[in-house]
C-alpha atoms as a PDB file:
ATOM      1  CA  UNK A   1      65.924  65.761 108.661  1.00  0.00           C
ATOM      2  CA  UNK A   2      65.119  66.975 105.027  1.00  0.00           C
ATOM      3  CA  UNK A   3      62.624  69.221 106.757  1.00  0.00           C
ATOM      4  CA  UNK A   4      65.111  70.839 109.226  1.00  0.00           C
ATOM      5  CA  UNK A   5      67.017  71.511 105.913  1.00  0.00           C
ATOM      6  CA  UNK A   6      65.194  73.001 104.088  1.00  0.00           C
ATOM      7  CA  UNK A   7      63.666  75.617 106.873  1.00  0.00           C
ATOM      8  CA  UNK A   8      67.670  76.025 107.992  1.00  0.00           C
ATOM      9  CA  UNK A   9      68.042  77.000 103.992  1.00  0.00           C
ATOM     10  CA  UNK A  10      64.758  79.234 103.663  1.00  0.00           C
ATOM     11  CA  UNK A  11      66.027  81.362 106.934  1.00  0.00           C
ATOM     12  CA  UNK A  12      69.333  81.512 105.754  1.00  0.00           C
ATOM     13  CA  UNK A  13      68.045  82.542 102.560  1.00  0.00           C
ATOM     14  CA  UNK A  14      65.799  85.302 104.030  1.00  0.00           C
ATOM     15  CA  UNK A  15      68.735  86.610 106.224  1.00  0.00           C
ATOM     16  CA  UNK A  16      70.597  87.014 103.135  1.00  0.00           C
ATOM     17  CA  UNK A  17      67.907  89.012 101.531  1.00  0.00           C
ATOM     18  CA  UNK A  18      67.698  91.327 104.270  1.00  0.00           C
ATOM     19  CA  UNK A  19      71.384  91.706 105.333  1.00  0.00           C
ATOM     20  CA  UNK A  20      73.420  90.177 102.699  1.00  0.00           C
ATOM     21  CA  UNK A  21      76.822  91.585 103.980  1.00  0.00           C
ATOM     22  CA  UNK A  22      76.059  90.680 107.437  1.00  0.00           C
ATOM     23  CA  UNK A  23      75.140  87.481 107.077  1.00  0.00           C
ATOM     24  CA  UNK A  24      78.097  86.459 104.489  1.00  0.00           C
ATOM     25  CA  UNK A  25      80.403  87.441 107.516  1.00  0.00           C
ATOM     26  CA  UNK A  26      78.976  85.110 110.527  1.00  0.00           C
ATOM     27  CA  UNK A  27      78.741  82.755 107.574  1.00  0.00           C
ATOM     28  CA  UNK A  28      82.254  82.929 107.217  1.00  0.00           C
ATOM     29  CA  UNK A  29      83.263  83.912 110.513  1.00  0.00           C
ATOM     30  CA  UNK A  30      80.927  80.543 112.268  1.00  0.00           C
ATOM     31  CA  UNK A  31      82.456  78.086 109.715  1.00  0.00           C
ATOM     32  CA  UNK A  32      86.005  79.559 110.071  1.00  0.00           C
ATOM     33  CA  UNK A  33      85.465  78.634 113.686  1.00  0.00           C
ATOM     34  CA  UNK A  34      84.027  75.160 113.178  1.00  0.00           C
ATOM     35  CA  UNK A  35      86.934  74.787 111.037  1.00  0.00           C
ATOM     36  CA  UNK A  36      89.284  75.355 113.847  1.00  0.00           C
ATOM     37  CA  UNK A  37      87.165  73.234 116.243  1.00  0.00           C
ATOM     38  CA  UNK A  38      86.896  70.236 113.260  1.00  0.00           C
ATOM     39  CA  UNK A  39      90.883  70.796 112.879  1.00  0.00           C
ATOM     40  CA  UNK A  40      91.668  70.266 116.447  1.00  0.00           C
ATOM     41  CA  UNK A  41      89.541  67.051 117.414  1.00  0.00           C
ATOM     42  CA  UNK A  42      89.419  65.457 114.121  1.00  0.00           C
ATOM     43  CA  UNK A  43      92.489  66.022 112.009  1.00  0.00           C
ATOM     44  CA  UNK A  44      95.004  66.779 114.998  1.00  0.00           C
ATOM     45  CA  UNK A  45      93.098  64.624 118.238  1.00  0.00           C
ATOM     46  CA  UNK A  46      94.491  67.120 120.412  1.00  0.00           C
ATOM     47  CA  UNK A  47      93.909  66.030 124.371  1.00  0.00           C
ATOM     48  CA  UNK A  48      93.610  69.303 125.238  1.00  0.00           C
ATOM     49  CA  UNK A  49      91.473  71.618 123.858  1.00  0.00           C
ATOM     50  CA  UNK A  50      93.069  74.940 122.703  1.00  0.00           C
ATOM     51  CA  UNK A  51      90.332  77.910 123.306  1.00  0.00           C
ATOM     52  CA  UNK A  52      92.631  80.387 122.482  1.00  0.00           C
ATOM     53  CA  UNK A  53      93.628  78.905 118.913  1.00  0.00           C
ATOM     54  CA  UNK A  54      89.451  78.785 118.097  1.00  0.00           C
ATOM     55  CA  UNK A  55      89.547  82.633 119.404  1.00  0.00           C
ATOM     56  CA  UNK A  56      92.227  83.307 117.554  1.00  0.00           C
ATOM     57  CA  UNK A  57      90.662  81.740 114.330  1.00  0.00           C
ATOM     58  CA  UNK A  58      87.145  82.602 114.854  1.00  0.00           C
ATOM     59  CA  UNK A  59      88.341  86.661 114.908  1.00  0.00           C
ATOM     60  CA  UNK A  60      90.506  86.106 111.762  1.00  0.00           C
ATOM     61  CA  UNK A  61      87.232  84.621 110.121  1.00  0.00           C
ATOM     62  CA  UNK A  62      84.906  87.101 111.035  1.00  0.00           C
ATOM     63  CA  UNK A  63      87.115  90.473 110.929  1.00  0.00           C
ATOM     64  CA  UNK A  64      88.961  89.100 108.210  1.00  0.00           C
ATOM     65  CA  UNK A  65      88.164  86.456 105.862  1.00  0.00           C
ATOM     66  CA  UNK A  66      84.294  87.297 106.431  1.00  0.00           C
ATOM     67  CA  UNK A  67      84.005  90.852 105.286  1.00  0.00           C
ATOM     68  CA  UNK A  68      87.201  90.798 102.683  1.00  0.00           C
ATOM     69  CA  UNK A  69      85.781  87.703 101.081  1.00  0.00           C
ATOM     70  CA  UNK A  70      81.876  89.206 100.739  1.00  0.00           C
ATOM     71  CA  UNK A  71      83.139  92.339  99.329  1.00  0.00           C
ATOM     72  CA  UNK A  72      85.257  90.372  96.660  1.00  0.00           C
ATOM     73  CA  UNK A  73      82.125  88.553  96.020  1.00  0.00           C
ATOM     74  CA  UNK A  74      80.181  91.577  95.607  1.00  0.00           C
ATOM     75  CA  UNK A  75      82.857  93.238  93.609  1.00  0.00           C
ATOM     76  CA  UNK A  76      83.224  89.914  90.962  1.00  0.00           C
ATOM     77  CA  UNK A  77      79.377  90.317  90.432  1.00  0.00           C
ATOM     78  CA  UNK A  78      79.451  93.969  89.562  1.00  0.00           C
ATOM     79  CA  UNK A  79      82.059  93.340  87.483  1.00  0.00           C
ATOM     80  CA  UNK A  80      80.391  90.517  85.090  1.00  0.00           C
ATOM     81  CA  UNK A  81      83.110  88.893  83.757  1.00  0.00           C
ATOM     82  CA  UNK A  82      82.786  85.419  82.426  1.00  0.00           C
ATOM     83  CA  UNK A  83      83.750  82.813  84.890  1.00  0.00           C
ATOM     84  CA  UNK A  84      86.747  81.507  83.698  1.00  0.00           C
ATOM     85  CA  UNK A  85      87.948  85.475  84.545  1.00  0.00           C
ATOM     86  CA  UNK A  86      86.844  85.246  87.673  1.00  0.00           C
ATOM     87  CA  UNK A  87      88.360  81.952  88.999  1.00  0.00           C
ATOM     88  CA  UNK A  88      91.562  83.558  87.042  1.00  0.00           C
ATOM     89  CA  UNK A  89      91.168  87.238  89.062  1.00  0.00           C
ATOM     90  CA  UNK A  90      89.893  84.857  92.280  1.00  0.00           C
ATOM     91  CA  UNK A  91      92.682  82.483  91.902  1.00  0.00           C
ATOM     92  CA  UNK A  92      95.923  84.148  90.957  1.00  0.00           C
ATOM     93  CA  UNK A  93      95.279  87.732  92.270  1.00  0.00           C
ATOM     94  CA  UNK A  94      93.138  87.572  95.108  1.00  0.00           C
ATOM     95  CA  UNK A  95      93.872  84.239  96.841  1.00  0.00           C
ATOM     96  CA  UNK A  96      97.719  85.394  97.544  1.00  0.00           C
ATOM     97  CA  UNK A  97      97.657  88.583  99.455  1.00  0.00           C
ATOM     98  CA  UNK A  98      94.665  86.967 100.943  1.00  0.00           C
ATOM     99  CA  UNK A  99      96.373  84.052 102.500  1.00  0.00           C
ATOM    100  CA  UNK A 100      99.645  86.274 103.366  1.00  0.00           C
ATOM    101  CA  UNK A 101      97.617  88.409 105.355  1.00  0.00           C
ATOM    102  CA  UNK A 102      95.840  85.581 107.094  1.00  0.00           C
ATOM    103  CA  UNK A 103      99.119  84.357 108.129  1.00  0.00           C
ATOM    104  CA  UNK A 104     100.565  87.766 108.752  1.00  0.00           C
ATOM    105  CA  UNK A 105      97.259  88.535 111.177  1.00  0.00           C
ATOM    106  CA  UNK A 106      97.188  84.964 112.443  1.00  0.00           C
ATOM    107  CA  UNK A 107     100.612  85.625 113.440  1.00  0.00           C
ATOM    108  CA  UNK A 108     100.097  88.567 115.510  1.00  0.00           C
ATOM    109  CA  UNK A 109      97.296  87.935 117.385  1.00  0.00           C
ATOM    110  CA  UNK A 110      99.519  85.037 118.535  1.00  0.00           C
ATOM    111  CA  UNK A 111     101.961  87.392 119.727  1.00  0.00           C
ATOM    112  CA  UNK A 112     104.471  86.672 117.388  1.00  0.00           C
ATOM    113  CA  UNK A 113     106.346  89.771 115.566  1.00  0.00           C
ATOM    114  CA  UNK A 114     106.101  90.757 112.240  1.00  0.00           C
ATOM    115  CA  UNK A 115     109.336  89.294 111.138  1.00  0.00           C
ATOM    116  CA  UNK A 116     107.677  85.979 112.402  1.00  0.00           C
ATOM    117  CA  UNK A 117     104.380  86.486 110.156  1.00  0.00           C
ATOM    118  CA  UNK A 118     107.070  87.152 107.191  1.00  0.00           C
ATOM    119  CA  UNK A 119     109.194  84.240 108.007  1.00  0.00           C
ATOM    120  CA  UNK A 120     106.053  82.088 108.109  1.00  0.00           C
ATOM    121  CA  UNK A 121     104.684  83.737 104.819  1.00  0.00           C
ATOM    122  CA  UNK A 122     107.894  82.580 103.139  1.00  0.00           C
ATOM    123  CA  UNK A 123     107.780  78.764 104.299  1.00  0.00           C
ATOM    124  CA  UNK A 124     103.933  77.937 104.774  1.00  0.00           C
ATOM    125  CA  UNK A 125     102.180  79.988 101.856  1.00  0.00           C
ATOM    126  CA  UNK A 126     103.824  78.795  98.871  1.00  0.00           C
ATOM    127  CA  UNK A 127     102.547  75.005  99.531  1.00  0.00           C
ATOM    128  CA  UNK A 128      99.038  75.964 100.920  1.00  0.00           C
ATOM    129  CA  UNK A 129      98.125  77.982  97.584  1.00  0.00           C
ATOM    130  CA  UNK A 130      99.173  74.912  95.682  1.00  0.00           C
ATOM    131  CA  UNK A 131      97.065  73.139  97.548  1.00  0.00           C
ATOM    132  CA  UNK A 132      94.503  75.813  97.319  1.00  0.00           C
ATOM    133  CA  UNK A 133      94.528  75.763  93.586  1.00  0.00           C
ATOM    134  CA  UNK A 134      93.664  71.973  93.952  1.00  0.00           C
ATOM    135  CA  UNK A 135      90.456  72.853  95.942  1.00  0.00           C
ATOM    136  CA  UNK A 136      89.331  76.258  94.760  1.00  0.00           C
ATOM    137  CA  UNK A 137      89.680  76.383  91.196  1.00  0.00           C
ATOM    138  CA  UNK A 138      87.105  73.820  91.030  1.00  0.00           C
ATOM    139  CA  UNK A 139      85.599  74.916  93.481  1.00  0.00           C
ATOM    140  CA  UNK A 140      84.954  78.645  92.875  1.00  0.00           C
ATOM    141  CA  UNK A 141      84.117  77.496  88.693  1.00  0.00           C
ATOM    142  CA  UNK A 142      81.238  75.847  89.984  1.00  0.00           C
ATOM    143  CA  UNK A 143      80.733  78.915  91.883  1.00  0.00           C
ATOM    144  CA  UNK A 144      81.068  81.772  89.805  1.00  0.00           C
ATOM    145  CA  UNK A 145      79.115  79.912  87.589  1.00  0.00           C
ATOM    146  CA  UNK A 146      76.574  78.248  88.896  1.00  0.00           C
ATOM    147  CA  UNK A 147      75.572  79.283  92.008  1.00  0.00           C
ATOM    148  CA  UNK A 148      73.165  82.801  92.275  1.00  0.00           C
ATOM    149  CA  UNK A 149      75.387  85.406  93.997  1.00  0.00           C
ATOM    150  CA  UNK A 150      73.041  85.265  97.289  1.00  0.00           C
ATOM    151  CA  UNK A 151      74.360  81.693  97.584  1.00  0.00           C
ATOM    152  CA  UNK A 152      77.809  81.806  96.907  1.00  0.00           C
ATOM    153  CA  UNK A 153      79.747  82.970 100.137  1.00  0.00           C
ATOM    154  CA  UNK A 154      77.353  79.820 101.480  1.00  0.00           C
ATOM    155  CA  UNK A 155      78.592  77.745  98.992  1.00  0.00           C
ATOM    156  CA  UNK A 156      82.314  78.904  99.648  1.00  0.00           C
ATOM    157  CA  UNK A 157      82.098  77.912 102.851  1.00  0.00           C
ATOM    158  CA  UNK A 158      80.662  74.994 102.682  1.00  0.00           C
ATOM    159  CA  UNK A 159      83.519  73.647 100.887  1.00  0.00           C
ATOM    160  CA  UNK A 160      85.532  75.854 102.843  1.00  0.00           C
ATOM    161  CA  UNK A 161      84.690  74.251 106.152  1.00  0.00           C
ATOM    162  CA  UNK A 162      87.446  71.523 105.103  1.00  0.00           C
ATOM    163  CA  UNK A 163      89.403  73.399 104.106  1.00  0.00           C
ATOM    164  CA  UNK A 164      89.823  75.683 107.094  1.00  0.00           C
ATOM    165  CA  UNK A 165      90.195  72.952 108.898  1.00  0.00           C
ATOM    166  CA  UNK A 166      93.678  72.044 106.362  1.00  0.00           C
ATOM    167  CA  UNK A 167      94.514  75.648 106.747  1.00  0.00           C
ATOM    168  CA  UNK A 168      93.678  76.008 110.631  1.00  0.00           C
ATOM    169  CA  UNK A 169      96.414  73.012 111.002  1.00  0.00           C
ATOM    170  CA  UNK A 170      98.993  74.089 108.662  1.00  0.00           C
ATOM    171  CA  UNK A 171      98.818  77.699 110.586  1.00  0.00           C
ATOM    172  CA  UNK A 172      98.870  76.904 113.735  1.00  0.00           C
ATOM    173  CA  UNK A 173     101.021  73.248 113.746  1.00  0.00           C
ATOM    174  CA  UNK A 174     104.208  75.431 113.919  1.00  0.00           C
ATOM    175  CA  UNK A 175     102.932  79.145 115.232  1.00  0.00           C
ATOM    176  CA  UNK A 176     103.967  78.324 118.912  1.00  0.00           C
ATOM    177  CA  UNK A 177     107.317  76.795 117.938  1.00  0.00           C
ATOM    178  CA  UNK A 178     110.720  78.455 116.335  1.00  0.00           C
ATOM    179  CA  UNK A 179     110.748  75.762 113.522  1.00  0.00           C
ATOM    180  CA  UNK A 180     108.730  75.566 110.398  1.00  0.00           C
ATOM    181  CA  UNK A 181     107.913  72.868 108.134  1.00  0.00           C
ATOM    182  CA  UNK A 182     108.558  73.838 104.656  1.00  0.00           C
ATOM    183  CA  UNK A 183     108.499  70.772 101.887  1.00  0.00           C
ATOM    184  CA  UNK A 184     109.257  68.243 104.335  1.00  0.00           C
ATOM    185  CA  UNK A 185     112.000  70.062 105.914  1.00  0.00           C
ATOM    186  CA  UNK A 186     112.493  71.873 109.156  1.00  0.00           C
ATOM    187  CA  UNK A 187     113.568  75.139 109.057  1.00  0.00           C
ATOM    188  CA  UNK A 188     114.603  77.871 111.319  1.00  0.00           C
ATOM    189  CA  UNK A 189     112.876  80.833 111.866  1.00  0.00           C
ATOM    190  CA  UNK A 190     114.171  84.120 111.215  1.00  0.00           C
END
């Protein structure tokens, strides 16, 4: 097993030397999906298997997570700030558009309307980035400053393999109904 390992981490490392971008998006775009998949028969022990919700998921991770999340990766580099900056910029300026558009995309490959996406935006996001802060500040400290840039959209997704899963289920636990969950309460959509 430690053998599979390590050749699974000396290809992925070679990929990554060769085509950093496109590897950091099926990265993202693969574990977004097993996110979904982990979410549904783990977290949620759906009977029935919804294809459409891992499609749905799997194209927000690799047209949207994946290449908006490697280009802020490449951008913090360039920019050398010292890593408390970066979790800061990551954190508090990043991480909130970031998850609004998720939702706002999520939304409409759904079919839902914009109104819908904003509606959603207004109850769901405000709890997940708490929640995010509880997992990603740590998180992205250890790597902005630990891990070697070649490493770290690997890293992110490794720890961001649970927590797709948490955001695959908060997305999609009221997309297909006219009620969100908001703090505990139920409230209608606009």
């Amino acid at each position: 097993m430690k053998r599979l390992i390590l050749r699974l981490f000396a290809a992925y490392s070679e990929l990554v030397d060769k085509r950093p971008l496109m590897t950091q998006i099926v990265t993202a775009g693969t574990l977004v999906t097993v996110g979904d998949i982990l979410a549904q028969t783990t977290i949620e022990k759906k009977k029935k298997y919804d294809f459409r919700r891992t499609a749905v998921m799997s194209t927000c991770g690799f047209f949207y997570f994946g290449p908006l999340v490697a280009a802020w990766f490449t951008a913090v580099n360039k920019m050398a700030l010292p890593v408390i900056f970066s979790v800061a910029l990551d954190q508090f300026v990043i991480t909130p558009p970031l998850l609004c558009g998720f939702f706002t995309v999520q939304t409409l490959l759904n079919g839902k309307s914009l109104s819908t996406a904003i509606s959603r935006i207004k109850n769901e996001v405000p709890g997940i980035i708490k929640m995010n802060w509880m997992v990603w500040i740590p998180s992205q400290t250890i790597n902005f400053g630990i891990v070697p840039f070649q490493y770290r959209m690997l890293f992110c997704q490794i720890v961001a393999l649970f927590w797709n899963s948490y955001l695959s289920n908060r997305a999609n636990r009221t997309i297909h109904k006219d009620v969100y969950v908001a703090d505990g309460r139920e409230k209608k959509a606009c």
